[in-house]
Protein backbone atom coordinates (compact mmCIF):
# COMPACT_ATOMS: atom_id res chain seq x y z
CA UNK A 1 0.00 0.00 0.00
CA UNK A 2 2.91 1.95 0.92
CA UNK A 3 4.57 1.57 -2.78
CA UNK A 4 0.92 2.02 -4.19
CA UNK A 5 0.61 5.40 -2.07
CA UNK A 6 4.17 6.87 -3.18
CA UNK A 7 3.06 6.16 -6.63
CA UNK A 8 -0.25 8.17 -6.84
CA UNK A 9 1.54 10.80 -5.15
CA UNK A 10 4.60 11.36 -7.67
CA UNK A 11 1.92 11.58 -10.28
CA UNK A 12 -0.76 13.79 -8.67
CA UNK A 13 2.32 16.02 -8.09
CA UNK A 14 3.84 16.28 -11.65
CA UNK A 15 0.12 16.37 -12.82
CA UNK A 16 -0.09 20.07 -10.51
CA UNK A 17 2.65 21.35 -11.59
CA UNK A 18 2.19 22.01 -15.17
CA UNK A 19 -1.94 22.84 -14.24
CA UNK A 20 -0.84 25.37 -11.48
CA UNK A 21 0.94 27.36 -15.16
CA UNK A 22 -2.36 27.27 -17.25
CA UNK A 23 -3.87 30.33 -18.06
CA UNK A 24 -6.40 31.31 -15.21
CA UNK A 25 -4.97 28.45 -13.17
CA UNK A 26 -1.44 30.23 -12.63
CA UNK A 27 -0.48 29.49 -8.92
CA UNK A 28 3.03 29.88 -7.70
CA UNK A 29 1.84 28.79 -4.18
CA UNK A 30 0.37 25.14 -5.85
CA UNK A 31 3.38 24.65 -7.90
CA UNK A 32 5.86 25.15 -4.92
CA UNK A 33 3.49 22.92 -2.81
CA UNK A 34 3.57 20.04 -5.68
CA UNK A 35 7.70 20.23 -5.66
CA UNK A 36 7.05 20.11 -1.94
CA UNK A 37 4.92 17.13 -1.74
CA UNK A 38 7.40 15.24 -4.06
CA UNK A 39 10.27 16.20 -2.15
CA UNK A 40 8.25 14.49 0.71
CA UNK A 41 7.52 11.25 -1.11
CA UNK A 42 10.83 10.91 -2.82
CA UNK A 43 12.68 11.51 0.30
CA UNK A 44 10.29 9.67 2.78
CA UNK A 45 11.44 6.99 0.38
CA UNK A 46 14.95 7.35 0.17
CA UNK A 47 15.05 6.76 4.17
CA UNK A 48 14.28 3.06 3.75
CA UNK A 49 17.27 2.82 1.91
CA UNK A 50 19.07 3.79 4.91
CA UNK A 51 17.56 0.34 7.20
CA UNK A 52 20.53 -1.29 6.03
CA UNK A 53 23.80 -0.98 8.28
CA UNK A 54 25.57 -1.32 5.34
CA UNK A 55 24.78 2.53 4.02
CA UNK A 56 27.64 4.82 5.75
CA UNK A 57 26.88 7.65 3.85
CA UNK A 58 23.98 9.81 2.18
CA UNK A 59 24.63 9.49 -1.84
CA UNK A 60 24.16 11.99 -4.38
CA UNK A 61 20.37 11.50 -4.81
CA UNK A 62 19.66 11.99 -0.79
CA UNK A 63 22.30 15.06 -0.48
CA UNK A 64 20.58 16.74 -3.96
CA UNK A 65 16.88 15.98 -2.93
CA UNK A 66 17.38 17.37 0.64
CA UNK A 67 19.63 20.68 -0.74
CA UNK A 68 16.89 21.28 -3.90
CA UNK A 69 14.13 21.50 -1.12
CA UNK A 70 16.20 23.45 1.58
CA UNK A 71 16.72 26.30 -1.45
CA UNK A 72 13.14 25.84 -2.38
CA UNK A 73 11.69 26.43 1.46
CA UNK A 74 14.37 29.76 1.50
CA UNK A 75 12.83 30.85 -1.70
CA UNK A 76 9.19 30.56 0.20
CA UNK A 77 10.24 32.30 3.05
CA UNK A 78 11.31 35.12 1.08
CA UNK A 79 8.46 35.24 -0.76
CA UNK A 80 6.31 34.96 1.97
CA UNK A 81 7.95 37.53 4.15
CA UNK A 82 8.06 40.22 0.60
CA UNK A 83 4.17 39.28 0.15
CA UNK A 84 3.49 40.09 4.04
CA UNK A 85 5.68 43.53 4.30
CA UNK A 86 3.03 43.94 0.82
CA UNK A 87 -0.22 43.60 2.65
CA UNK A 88 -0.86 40.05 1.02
CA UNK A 89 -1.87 38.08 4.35
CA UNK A 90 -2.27 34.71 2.49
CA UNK A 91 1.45 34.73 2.25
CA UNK A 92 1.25 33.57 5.66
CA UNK A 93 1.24 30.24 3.84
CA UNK A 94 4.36 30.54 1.87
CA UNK A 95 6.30 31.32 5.23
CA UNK A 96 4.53 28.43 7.24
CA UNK A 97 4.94 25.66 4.57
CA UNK A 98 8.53 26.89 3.73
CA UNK A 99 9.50 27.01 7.12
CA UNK A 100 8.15 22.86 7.69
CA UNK A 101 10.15 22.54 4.70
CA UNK A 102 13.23 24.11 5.81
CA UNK A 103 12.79 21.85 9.11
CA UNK A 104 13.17 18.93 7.70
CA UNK A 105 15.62 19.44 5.20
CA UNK A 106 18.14 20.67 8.06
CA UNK A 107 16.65 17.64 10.04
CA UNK A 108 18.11 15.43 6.92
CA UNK A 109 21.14 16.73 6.84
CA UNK A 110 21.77 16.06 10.62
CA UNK A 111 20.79 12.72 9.74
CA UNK A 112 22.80 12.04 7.40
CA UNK A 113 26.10 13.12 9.46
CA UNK A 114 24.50 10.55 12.51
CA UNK A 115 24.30 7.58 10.31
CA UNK A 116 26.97 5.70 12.56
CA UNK A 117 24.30 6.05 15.13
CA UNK A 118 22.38 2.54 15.57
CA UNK A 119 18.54 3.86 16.09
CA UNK A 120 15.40 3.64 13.97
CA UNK A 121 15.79 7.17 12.96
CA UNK A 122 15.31 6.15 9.11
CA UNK A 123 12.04 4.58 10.24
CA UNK A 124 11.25 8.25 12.27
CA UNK A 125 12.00 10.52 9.31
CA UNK A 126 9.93 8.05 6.88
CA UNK A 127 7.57 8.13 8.40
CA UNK A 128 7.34 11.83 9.39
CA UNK A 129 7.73 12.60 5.52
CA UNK A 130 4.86 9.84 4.50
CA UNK A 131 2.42 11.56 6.38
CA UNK A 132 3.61 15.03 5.24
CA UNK A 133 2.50 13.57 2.25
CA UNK A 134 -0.72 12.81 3.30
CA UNK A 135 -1.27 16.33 4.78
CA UNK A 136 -0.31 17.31 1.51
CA UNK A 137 -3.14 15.11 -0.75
CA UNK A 138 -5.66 15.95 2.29
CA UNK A 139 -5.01 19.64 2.00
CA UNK A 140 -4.92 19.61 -1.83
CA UNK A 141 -8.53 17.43 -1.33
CA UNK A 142 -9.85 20.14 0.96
CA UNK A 143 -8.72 23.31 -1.42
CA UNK A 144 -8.84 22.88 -5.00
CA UNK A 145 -11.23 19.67 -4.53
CA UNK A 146 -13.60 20.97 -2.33
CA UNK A 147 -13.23 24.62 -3.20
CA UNK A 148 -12.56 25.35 0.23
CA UNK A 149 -9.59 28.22 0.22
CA UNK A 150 -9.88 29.67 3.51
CA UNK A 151 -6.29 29.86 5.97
CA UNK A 152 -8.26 27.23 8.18
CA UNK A 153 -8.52 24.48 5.10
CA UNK A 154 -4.94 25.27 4.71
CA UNK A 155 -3.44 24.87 8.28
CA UNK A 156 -5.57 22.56 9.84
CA UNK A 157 -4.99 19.04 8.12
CA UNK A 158 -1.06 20.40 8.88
CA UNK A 159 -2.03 21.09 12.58
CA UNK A 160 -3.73 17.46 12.80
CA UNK A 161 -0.92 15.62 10.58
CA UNK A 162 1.48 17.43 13.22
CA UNK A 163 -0.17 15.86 16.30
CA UNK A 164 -0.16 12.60 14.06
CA UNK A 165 3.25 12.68 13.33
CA UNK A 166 4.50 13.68 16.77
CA UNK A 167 2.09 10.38 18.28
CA UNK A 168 4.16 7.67 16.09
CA UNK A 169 7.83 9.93 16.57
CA UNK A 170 6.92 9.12 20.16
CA UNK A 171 5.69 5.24 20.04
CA UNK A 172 8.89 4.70 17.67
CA UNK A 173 11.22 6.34 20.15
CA UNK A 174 9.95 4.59 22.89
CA UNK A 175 10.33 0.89 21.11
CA UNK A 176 14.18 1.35 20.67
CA UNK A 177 14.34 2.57 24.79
């Protein structure tokens, strides 16, 4: 189901992105959320690979899916905070989601200098970024399926996928004490 969720994902999110260019479609916001959302998937992904012992190092795919994303959440930030200082109070948005972003991009690259450390911490951060992922198809569901664009539809599946994600951080943590 896993494998079968990842997949629907990756193409839901390359679907967006050209859509969120179309003429009277054109959404900056939606296209950085789509590159998000991959990001998410891919790397979610890419922790499994790290189960194994045997991987001592982050490769070039990990290091360059992690770095695209932590220039990507900068790029929000700024844009959020030069859309704010310009009365545009939706860009509230750009600074929250580039900020998670920006989280857990640092948070991979402290993982990937603590790789000699013998915890479940791949299991931790794929999880964390599989139900990012979900926050990300629920939200999507919520505004462009449902029509619903108010800042609540926006933040609260994130606010709920938070608690959710901070429940199993906790229940994993607690099986390798």
């Amino acid at each position: 189901m896993g494998k079968l969720f990842s997949v629907g994902m990756i193409i839901s999110s390359l679907i967006s992105i050209p859509i969120s260019w179309l003429p009277n479609h054109k959404n900056l916001f939606l296209f950085l959320i789509g590159i998000f959302t991959i990001y998410l998937v891919v790397s979610g992904n890419r922790m499994i690979t790290f189960k194994s012992r045997k991987k001592k190092h982050a490769n070039a795919i990990d290091k360059i899916t992690s770095g695209t994303m932590l220039i990507l959440s900068s790029f929000m930030i700024v844009l959020g905070v030069y859309g704010l200082f310009n009365g545009h109070y939706v860009h509230i948005l750009f600074i929250l989601f580039g900020g998670f972003g920006l989280f857990l991009t640092v948070m991979d690259f402290i993982f990937y200098k603590n790789l000699s450390n013998p915890t479940n911490n791949w299991l931790i951060n794929h999880v964390r970024k599989m139900i990012g992922a979900l926050i990300a198809s629920i939200t999507a569901f919520i505004v462009a399926g449902l029509g619903i664009g108010n800042l609540i539809a926006w933040i609260l599946p994130s606010v709920i996928g938070t608690i959710y994600i901070i429940y199993w951080r906790r229940k994993l943590t607690a099986n390798t004490e």
